[in-house]
C-alpha atoms as a PDB file:
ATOM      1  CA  UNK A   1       5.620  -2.989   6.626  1.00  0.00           C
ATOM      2  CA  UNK A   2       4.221  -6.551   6.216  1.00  0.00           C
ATOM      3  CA  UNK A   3       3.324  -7.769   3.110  1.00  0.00           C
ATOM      4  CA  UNK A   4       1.521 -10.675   4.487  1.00  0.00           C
ATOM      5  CA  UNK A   5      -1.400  -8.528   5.015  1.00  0.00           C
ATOM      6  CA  UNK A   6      -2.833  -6.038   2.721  1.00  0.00           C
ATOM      7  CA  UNK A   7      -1.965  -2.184   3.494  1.00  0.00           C
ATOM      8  CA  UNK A   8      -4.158  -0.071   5.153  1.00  0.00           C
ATOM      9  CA  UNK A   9      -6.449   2.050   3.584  1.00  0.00           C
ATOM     10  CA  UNK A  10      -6.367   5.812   5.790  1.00  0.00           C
ATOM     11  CA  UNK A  11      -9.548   6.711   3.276  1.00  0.00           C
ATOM     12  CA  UNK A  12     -12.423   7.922   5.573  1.00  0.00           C
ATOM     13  CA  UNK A  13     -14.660   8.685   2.741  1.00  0.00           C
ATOM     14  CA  UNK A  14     -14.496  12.647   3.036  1.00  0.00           C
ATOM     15  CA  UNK A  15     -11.781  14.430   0.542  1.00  0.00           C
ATOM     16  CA  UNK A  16     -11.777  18.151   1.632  1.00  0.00           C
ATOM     17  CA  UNK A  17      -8.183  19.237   0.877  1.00  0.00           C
ATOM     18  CA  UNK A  18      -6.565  21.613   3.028  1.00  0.00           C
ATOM     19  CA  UNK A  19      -5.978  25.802   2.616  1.00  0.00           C
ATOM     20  CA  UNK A  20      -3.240  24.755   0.225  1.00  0.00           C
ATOM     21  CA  UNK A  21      -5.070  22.638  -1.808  1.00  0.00           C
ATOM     22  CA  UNK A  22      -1.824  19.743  -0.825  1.00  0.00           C
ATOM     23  CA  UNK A  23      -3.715  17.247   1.366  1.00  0.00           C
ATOM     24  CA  UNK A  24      -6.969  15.610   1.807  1.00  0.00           C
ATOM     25  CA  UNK A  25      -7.996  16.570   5.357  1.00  0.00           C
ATOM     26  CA  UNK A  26      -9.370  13.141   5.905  1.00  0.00           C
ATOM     27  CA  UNK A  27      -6.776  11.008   5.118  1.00  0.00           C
ATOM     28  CA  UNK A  28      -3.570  13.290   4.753  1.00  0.00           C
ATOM     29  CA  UNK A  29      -2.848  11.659   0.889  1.00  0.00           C
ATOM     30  CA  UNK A  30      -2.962  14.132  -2.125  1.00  0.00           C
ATOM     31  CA  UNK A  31      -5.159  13.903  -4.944  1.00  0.00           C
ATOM     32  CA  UNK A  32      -2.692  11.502  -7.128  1.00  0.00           C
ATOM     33  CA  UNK A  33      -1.982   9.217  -4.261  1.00  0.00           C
ATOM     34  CA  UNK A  34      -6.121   8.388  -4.017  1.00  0.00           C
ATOM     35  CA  UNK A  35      -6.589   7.824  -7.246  1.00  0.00           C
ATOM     36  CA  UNK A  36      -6.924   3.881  -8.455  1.00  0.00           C
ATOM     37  CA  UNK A  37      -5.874   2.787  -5.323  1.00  0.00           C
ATOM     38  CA  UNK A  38      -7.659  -0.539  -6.296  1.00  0.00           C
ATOM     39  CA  UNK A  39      -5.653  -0.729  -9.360  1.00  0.00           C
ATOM     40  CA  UNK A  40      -2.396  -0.761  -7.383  1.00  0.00           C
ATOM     41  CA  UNK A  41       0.264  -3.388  -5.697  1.00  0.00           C
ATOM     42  CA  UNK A  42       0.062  -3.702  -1.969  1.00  0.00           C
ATOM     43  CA  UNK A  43       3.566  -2.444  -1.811  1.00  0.00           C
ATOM     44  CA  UNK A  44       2.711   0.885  -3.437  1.00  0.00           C
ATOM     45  CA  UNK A  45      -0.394   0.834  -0.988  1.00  0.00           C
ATOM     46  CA  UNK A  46       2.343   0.525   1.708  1.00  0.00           C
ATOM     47  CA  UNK A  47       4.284   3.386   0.342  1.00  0.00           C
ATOM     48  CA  UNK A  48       1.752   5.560   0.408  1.00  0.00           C
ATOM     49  CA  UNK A  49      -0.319   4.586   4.295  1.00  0.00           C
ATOM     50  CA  UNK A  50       3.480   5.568   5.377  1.00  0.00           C
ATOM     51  CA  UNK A  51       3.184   8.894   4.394  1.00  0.00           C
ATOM     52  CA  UNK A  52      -0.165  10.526   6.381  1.00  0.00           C
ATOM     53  CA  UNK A  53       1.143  10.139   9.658  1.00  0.00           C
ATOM     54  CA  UNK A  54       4.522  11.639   8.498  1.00  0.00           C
ATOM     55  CA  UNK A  55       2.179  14.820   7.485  1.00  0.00           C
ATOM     56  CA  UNK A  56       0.286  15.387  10.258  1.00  0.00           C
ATOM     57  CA  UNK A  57       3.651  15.505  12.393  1.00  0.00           C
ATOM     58  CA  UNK A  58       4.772  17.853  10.201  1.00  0.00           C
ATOM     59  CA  UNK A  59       2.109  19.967   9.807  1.00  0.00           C
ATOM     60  CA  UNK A  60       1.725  20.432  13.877  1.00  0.00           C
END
């Protein structure tokens, strides 16, 4: 993570969540972690852009 730059954004401007109803099938957040993202630190941003990849290895 480098906070130099801001943190990516994994939005691709579709939320369809998954047959659990867990994760957005565009971007791999859930519903909580899209919300305000404008309204929160680039750290927290960071946090969160970690997480999608993490997901979709999981989820096969």
């Amino acid at each position: 993570m480098n906070l130099d730059e801001p943190a990516d954004n994994s939005c691709i401007n579709i939320f369809r969540t998954d047959h659990d109803d867990k994760f957005c099938q565009g971007c791999w957040r859930t519903l909580p972690e899209t919300d305000h993202q404008d309204q929160v630190t680039d750290l927290k941003k960071a946090d969160v852009a970690a997480l999608p990849e993490r997901r979709r290895r999981e989820k096969g």
